[in-house]
Structure formats: structure tokens, C-alpha cells
Protein backbone atom coordinates (compact mmCIF):
# COMPACT_ATOMS: atom_id res chain seq x y z
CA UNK A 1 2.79 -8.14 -1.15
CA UNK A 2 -0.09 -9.32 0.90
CA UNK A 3 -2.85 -11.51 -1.99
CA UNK A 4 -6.15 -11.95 -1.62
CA UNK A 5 -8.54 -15.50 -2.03
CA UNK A 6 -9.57 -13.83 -5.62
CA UNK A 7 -5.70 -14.47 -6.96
CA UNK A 8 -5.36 -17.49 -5.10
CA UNK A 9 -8.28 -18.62 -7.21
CA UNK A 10 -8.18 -17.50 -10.15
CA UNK A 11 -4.51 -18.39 -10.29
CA UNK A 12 -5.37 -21.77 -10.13
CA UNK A 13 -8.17 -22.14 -12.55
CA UNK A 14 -6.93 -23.13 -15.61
CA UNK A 15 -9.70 -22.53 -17.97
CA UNK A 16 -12.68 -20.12 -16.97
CA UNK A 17 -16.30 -20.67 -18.70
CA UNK A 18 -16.59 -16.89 -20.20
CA UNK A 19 -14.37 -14.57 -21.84
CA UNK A 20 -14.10 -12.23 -18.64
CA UNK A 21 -13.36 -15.39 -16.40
CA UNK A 22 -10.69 -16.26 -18.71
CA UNK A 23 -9.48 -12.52 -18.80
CA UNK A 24 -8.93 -12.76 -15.13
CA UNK A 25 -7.38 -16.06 -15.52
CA UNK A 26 -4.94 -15.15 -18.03
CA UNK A 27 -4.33 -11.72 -16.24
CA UNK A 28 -3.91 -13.42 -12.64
CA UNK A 29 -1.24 -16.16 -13.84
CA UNK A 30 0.73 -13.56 -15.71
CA UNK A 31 0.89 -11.55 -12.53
CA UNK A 32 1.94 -14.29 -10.41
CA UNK A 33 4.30 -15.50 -12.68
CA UNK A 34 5.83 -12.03 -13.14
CA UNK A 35 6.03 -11.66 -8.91
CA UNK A 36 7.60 -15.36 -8.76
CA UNK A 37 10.64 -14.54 -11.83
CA UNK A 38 11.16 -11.24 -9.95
CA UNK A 39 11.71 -12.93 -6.70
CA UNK A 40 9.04 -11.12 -5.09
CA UNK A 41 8.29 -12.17 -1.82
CA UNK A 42 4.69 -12.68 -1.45
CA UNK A 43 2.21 -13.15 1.91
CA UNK A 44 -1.94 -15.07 2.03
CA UNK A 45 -3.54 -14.49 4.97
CA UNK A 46 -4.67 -17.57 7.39
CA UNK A 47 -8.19 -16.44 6.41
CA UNK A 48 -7.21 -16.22 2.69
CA UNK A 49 -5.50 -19.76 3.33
CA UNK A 50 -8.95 -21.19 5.19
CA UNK A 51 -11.08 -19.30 2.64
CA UNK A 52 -9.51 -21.32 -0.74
CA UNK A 53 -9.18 -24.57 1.75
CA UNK A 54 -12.84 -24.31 1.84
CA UNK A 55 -13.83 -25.90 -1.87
CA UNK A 56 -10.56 -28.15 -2.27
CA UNK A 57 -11.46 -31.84 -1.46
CA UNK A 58 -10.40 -33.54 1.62
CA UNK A 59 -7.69 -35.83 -0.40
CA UNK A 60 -5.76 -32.45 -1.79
CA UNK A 61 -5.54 -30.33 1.05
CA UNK A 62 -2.28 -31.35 2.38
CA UNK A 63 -1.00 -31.31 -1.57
CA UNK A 64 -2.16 -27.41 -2.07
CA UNK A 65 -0.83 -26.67 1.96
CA UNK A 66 2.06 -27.71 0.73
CA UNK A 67 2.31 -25.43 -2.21
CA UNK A 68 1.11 -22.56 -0.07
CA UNK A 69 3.96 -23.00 2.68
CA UNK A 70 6.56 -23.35 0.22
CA UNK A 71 5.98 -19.83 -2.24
CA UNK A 72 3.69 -17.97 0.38
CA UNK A 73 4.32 -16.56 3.80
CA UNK A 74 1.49 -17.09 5.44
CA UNK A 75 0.49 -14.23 7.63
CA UNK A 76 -1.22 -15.03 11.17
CA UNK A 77 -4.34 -12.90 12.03
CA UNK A 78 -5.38 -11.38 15.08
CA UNK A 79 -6.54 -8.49 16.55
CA UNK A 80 -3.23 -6.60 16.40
CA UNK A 81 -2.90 -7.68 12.90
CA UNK A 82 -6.28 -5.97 12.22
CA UNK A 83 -5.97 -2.87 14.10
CA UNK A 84 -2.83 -2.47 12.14
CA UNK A 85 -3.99 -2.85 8.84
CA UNK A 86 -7.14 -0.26 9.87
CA UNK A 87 -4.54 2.10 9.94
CA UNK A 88 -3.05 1.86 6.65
């Protein structure tokens, strides 16, 4: 299962500023924690991966790589990789 940057982000947040944010909060950790006890094997994108990257200070990048290498696969992206997802 292939997530987007919206579940990388809101699965990190850990309190949102209106009732939908925390809706999606709530609703996006429960998900990920119900794909991690099932052993679910999930994938981010590079471009998901550079996308979060984006807003995390220089001083905590390495930290949340880290985190990303060891519970994601992280999926290259190239021009076969997007003429093959067109087709689905």
C-alpha cells in the first residue's frame, strides 16, 4: 500500500487546531496503527518523502529519514514508474 504526503502528515501531528483537523488526525493514526499491528507492508514515494522533508527543520531530517527507511519502502520515481501507474 503505496501513502500519500496527506498520511504522512497528518500521522504525525499530534494535536490539530479544529475539530475536522483532529478528525483526520485521530482517523490517520488509527489507520496506520491498524496497517503496522497487521504487518502490512507499506511504500512513500521519493516525492512523498521530499514533499514532508520540505517543512521539517534541518536538525531532524536525518531523525524522521530514519523513521521513514525503517517502516516504509520507499519507492523510486521515474518515468517508467509513472507510465505505469497511468495505467492503473
Amino acid at each position: 500500500m503505496c501513502l500519500d504526503t496527506n498520511i504522512l502528515i497528518w500521522g504525525i501531528l499530534s494535536n490539530g487546531k479544529t475539530p475536522k483537523e483532529k478528525e483526520m488526525i485521530n482517523k490517520t493514526q488509527a489507520f496506520l496503527k491498524e496497517k503496522f499491528d497487521e504487518k502490512c507492508p507499506l511504500a512513500i514515494s521519493v516525492i512523498s518523502l521530499a514533499e514532508f522533508m520540505v517543512k521539517i527543520p534541518n536538525e531532524d531530517k536525518n531523525k524522521y529519514l530514519e523513521i521513514f527507511e525503517q517502516n516504509f519502502i520507499i519507492l523510486e520515481f521515474n518515468k517508467n514508474t509513472a507510465l505505469k501507474a497511468a495505467i492503473f
